[in-house]
PDB file of N, CA and C in Angstrom:
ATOM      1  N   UNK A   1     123.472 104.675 118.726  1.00  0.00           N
ATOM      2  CA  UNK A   1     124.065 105.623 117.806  1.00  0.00           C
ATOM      3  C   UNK A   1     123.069 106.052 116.733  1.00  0.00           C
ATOM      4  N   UNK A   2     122.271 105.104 116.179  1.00  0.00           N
ATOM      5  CA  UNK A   2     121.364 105.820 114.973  1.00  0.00           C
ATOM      6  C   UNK A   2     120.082 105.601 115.920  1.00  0.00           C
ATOM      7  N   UNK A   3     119.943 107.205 116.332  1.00  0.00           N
ATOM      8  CA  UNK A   3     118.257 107.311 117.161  1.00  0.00           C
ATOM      9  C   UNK A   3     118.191 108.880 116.307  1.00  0.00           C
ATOM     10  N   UNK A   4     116.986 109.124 116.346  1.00  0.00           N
ATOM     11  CA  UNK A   4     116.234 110.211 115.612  1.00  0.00           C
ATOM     12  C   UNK A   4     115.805 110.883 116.127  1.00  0.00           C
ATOM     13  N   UNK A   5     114.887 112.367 116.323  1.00  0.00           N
ATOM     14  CA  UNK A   5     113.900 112.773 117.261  1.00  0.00           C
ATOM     15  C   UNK A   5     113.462 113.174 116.307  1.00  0.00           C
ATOM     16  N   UNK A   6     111.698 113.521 116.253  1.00  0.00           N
ATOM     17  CA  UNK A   6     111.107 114.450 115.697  1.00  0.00           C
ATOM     18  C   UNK A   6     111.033 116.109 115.573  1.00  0.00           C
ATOM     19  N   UNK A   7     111.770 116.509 114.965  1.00  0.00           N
ATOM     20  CA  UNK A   7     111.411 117.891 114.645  1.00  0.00           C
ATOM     21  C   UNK A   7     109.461 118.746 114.746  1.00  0.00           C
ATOM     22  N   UNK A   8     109.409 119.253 115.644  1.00  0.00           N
ATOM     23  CA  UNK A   8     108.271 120.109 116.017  1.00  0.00           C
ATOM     24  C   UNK A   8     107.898 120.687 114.670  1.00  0.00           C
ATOM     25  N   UNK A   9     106.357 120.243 114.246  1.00  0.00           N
ATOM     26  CA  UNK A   9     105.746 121.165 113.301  1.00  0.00           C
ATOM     27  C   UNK A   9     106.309 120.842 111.497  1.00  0.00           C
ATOM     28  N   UNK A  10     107.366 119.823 111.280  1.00  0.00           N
ATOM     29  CA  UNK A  10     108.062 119.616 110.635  1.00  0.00           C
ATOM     30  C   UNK A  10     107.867 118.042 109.695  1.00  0.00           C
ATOM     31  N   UNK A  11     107.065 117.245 110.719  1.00  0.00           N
ATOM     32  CA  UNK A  11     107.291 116.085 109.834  1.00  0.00           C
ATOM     33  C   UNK A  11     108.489 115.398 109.868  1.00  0.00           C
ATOM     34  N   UNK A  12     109.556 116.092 109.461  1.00  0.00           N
ATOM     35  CA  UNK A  12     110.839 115.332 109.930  1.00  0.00           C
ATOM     36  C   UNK A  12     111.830 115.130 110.813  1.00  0.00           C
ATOM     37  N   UNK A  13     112.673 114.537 111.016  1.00  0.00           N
ATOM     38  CA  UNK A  13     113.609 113.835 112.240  1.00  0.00           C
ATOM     39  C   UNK A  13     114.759 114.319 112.144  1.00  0.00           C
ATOM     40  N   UNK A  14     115.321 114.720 113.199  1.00  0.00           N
ATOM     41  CA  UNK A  14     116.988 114.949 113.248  1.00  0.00           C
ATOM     42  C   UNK A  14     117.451 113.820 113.999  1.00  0.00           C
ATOM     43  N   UNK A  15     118.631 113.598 113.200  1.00  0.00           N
ATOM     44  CA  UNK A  15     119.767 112.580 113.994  1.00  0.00           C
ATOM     45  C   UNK A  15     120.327 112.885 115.570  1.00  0.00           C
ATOM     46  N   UNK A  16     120.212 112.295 116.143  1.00  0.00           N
ATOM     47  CA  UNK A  16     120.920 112.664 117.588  1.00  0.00           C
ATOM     48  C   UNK A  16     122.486 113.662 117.748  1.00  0.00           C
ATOM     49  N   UNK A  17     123.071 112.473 117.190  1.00  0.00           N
ATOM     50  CA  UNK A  17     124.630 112.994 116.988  1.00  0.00           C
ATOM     51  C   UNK A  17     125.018 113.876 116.193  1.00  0.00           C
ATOM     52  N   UNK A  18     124.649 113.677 115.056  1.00  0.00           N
ATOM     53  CA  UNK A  18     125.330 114.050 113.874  1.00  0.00           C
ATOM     54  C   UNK A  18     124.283 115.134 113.195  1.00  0.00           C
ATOM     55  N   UNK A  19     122.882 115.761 113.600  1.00  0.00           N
ATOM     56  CA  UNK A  19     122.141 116.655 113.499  1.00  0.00           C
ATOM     57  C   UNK A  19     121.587 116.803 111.664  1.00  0.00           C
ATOM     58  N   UNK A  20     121.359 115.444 111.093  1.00  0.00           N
ATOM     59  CA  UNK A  20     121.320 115.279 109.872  1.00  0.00           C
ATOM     60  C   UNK A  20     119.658 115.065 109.585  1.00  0.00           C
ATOM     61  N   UNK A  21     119.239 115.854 108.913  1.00  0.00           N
ATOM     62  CA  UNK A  21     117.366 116.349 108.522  1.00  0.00           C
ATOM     63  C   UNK A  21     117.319 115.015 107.685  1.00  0.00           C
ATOM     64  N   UNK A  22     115.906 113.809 108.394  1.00  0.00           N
ATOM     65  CA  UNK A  22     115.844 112.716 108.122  1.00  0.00           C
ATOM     66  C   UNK A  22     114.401 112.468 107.512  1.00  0.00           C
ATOM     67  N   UNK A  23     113.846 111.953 107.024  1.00  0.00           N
ATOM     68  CA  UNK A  23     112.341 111.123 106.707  1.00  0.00           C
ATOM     69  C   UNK A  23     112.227 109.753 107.076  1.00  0.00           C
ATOM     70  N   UNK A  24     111.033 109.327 107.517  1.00  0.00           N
ATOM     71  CA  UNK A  24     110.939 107.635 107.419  1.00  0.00           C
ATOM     72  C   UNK A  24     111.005 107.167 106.459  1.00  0.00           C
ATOM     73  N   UNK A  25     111.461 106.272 106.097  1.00  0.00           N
ATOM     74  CA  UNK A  25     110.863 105.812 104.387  1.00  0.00           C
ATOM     75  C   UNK A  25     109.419 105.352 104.165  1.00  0.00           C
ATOM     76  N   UNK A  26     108.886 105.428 103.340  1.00  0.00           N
ATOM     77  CA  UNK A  26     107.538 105.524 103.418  1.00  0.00           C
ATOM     78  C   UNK A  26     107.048 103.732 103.820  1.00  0.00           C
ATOM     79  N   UNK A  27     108.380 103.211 103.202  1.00  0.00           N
ATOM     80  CA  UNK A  27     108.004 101.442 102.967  1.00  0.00           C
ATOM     81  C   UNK A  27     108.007 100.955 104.944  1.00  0.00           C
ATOM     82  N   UNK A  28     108.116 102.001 105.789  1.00  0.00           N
ATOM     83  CA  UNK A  28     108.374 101.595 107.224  1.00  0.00           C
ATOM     84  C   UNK A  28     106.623 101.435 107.401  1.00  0.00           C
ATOM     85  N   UNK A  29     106.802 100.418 108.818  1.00  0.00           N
ATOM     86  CA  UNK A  29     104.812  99.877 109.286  1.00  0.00           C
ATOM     87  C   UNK A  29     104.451 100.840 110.181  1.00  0.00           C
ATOM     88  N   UNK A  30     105.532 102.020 110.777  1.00  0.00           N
ATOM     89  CA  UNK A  30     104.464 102.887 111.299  1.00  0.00           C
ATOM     90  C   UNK A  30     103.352 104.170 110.643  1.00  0.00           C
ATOM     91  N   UNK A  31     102.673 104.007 111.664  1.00  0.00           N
ATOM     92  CA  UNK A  31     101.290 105.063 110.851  1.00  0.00           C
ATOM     93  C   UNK A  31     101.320 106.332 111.236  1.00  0.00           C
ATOM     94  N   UNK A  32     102.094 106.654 112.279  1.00  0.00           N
ATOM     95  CA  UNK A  32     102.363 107.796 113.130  1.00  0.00           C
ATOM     96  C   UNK A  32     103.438 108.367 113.319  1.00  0.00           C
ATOM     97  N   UNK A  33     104.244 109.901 113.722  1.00  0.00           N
ATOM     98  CA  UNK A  33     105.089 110.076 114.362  1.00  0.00           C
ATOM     99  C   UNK A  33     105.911 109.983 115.315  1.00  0.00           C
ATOM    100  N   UNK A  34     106.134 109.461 115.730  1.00  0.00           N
ATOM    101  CA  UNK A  34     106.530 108.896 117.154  1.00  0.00           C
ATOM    102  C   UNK A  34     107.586 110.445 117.378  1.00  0.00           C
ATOM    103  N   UNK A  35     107.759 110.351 119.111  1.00  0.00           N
ATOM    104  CA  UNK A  35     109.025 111.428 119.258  1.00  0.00           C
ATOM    105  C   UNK A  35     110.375 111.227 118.822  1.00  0.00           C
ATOM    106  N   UNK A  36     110.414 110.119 119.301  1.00  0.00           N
ATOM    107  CA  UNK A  36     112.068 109.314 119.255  1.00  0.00           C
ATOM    108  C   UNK A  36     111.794 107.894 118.516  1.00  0.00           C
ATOM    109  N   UNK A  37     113.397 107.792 117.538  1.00  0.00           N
ATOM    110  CA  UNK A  37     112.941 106.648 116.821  1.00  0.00           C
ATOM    111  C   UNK A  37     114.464 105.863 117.049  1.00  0.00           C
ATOM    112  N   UNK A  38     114.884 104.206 116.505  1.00  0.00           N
ATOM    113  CA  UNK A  38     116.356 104.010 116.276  1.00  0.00           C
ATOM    114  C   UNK A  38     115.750 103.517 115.310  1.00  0.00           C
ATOM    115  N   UNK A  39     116.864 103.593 114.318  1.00  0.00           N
ATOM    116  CA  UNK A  39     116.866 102.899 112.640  1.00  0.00           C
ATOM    117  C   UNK A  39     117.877 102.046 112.611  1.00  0.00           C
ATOM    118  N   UNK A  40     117.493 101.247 111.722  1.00  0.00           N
ATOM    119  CA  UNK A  40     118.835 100.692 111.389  1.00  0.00           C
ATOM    120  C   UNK A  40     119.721 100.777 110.086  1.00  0.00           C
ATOM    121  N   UNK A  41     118.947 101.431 109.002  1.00  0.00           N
ATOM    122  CA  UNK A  41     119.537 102.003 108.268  1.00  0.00           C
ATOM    123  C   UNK A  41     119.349 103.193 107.839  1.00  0.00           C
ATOM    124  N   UNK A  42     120.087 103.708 107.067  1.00  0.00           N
ATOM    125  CA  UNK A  42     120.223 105.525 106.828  1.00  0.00           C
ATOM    126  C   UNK A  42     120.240 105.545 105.048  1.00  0.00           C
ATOM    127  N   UNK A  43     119.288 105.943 104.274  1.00  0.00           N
ATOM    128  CA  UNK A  43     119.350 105.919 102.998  1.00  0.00           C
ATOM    129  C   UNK A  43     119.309 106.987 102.018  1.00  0.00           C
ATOM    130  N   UNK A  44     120.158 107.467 101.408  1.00  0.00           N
ATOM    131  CA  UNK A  44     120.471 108.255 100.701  1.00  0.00           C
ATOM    132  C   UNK A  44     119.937 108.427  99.385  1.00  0.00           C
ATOM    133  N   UNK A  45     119.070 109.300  99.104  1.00  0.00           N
ATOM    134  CA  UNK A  45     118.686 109.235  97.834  1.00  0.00           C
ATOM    135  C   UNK A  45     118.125 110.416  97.258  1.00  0.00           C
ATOM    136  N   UNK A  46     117.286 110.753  96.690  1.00  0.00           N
ATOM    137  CA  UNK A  46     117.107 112.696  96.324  1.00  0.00           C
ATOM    138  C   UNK A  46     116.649 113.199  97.486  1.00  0.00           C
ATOM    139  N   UNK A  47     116.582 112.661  98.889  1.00  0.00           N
ATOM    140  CA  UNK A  47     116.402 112.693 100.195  1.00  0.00           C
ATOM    141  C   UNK A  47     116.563 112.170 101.173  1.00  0.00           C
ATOM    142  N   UNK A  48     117.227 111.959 102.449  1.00  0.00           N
ATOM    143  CA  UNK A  48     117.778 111.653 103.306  1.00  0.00           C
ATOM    144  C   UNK A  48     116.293 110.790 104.040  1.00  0.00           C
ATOM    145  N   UNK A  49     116.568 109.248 104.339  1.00  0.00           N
ATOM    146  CA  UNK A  49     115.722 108.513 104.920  1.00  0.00           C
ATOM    147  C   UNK A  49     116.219 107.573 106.079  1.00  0.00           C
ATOM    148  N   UNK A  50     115.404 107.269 106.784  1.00  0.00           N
ATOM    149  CA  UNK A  50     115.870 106.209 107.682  1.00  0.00           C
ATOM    150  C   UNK A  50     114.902 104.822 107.356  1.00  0.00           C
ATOM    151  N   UNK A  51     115.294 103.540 107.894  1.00  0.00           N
ATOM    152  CA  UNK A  51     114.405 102.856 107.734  1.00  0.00           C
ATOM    153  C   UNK A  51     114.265 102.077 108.275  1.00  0.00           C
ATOM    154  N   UNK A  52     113.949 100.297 108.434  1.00  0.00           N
ATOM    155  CA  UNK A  52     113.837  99.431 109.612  1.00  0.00           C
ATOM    156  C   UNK A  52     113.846 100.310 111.244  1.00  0.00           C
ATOM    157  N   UNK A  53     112.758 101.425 111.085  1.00  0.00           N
ATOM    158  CA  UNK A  53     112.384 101.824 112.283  1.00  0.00           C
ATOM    159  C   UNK A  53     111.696 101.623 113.670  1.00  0.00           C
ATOM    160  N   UNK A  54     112.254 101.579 114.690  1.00  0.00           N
ATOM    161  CA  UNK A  54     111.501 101.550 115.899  1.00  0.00           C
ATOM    162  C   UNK A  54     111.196 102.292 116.944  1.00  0.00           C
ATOM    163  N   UNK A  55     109.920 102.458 117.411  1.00  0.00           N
ATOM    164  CA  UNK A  55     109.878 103.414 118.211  1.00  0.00           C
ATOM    165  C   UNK A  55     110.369 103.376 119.745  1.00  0.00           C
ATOM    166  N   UNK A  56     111.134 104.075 120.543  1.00  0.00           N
ATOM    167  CA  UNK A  56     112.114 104.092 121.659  1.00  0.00           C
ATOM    168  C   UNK A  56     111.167 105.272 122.631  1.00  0.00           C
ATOM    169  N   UNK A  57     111.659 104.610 123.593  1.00  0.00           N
ATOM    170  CA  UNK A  57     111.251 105.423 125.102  1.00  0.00           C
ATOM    171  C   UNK A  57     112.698 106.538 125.108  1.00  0.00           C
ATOM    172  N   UNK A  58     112.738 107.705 125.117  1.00  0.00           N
ATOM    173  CA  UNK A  58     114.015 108.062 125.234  1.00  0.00           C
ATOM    174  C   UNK A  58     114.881 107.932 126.553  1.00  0.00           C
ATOM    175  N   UNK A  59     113.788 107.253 127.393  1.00  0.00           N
ATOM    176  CA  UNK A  59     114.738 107.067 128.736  1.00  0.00           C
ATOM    177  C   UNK A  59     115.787 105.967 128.659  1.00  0.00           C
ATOM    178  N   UNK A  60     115.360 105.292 127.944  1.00  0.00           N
ATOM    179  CA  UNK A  60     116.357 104.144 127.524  1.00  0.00           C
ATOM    180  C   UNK A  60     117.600 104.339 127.037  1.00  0.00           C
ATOM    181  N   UNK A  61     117.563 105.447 126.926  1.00  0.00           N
ATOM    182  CA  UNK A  61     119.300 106.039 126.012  1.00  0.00           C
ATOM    183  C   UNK A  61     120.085 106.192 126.962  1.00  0.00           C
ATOM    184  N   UNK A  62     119.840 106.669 128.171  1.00  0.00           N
ATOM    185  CA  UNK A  62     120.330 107.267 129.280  1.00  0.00           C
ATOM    186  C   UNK A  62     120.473 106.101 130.395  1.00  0.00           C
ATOM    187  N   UNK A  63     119.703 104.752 130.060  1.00  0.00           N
ATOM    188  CA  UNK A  63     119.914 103.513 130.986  1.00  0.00           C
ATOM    189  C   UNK A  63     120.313 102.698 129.966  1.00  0.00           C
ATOM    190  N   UNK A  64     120.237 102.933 129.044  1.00  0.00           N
ATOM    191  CA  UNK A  64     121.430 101.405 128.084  1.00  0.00           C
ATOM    192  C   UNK A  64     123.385 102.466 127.987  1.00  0.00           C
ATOM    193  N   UNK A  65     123.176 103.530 127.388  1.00  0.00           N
ATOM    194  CA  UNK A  65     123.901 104.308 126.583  1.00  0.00           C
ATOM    195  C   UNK A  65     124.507 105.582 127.556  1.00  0.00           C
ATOM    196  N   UNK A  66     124.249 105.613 128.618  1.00  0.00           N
ATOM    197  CA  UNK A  66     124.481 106.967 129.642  1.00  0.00           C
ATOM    198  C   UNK A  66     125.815 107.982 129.238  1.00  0.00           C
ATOM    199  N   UNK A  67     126.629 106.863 128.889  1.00  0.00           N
ATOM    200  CA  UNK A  67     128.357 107.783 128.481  1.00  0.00           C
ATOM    201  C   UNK A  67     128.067 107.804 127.086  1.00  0.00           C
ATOM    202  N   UNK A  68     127.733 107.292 126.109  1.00  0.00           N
ATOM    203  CA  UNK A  68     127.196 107.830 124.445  1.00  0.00           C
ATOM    204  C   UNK A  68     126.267 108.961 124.490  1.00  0.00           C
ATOM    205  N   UNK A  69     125.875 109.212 125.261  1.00  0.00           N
ATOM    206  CA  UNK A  69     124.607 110.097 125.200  1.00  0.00           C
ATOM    207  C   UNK A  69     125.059 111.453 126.338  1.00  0.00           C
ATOM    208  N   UNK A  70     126.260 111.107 126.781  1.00  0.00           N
ATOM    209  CA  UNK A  70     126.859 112.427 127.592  1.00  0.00           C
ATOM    210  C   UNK A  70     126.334 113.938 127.042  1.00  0.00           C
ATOM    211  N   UNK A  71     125.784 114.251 127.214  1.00  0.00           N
ATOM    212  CA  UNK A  71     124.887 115.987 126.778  1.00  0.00           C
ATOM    213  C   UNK A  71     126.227 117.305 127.089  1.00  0.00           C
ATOM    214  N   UNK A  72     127.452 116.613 127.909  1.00  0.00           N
ATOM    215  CA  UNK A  72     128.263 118.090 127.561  1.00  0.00           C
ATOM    216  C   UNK A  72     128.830 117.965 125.721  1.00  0.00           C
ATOM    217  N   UNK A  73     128.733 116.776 125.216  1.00  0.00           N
ATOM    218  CA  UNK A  73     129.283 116.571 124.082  1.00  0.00           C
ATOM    219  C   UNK A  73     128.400 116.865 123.035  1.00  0.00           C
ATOM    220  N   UNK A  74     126.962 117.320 123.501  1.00  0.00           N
ATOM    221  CA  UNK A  74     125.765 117.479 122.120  1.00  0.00           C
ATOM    222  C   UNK A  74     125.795 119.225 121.974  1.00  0.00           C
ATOM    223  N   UNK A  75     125.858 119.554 120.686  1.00  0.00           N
ATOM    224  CA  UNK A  75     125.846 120.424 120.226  1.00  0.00           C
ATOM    225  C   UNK A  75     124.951 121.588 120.985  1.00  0.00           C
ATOM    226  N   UNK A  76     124.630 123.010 121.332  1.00  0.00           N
ATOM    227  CA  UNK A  76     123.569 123.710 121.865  1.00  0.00           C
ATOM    228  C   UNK A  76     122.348 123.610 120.457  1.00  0.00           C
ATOM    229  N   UNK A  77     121.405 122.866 120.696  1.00  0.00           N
ATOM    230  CA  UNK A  77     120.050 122.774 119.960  1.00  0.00           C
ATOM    231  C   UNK A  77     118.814 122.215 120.576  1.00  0.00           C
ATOM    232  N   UNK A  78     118.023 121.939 119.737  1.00  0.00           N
ATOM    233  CA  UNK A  78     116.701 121.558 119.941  1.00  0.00           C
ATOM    234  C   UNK A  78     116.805 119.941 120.819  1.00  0.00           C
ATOM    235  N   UNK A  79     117.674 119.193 120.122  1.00  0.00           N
ATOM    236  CA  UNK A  79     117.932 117.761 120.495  1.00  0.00           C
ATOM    237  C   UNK A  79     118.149 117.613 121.688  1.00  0.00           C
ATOM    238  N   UNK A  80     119.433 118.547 122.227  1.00  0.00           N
ATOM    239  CA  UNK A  80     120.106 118.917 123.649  1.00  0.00           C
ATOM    240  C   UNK A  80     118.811 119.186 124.384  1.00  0.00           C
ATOM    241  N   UNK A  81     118.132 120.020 123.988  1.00  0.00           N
ATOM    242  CA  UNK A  81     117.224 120.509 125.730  1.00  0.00           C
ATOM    243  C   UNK A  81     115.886 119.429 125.738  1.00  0.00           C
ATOM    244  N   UNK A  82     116.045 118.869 124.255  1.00  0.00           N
ATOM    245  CA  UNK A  82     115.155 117.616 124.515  1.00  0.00           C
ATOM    246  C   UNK A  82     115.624 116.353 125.668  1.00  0.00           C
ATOM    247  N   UNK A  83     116.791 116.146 125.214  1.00  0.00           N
ATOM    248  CA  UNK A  83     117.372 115.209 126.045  1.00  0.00           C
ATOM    249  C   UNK A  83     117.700 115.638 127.724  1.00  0.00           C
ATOM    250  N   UNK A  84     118.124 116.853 127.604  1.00  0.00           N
ATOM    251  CA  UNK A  84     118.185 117.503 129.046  1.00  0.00           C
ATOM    252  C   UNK A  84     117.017 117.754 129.843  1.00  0.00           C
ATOM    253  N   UNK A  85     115.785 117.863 129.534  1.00  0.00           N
ATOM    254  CA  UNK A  85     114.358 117.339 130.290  1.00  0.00           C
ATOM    255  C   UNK A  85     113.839 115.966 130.426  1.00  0.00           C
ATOM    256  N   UNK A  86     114.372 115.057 129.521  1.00  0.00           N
ATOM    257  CA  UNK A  86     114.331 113.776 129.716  1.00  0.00           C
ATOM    258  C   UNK A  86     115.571 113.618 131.418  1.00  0.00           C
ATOM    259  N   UNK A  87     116.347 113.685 130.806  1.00  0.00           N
ATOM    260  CA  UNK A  87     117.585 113.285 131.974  1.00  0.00           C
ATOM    261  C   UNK A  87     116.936 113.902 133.632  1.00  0.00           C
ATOM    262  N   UNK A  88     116.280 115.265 133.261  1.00  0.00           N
ATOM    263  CA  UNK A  88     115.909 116.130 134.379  1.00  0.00           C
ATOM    264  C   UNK A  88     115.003 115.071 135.142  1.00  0.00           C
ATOM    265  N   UNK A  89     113.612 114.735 134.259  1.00  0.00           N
ATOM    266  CA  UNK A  89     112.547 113.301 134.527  1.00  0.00           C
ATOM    267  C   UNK A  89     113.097 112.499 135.394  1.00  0.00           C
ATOM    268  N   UNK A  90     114.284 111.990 134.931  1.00  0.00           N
ATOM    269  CA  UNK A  90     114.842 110.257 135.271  1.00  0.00           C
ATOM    270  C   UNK A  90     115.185 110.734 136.746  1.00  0.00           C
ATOM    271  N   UNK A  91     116.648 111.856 136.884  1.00  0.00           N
ATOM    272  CA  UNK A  91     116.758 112.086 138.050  1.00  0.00           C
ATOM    273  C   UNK A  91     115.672 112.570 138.804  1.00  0.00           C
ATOM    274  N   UNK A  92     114.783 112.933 138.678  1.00  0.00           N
ATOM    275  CA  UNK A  92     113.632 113.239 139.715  1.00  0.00           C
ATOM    276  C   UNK A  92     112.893 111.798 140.207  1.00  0.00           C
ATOM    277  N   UNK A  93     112.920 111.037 139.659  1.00  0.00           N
ATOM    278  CA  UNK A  93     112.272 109.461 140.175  1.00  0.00           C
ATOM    279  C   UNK A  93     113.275 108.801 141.135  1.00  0.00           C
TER     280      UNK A  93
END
């Protein structure tokens, strides 16, 4: 439920579900962007952060989570056709 993706060109992350414009917190150990992240917390403050971050294979959403991650239920956006070329990947193997 709390996974992230990177926004293209942006620096910051949208929420999967809930399509909410995120930052790492700066106090997180990665040095890089990663594509896909899960947090474990969500922090509110003169800017929207995530934190205790890890970086995720997004195929894993679709082999832990397959019915949470159902794509007729995700909004038409950026997230959706991200996840819908992932899914495209998996079924081709």
């Amino acid at each position: 439920m709390q996974v992230a993706s990177q926004q293209r060109g942006t620096g910051t992350y949208v929420t999967l579900k809930d399509d909410q414009i995120v930052l790492m917190h700066p106090s997180n150990c990665i040095d890089y962007k990663p594509e896909f992240v899960m947090y474990n917390e969500f922090m509110l403050t003169s800017k929207n952060y995530i934190r205790t971050v890890l970086v995720i294979d997004p195929e894993w959403l679709f082999e832990v989570a397959s019915n949470y991650f159902d794509l007729d239920e995700f909004p038409n956006s950026e997230v959706k056709r991200k996840l819908e070329r992932i899914k495209a990947k998996i079924a081709k193997k």
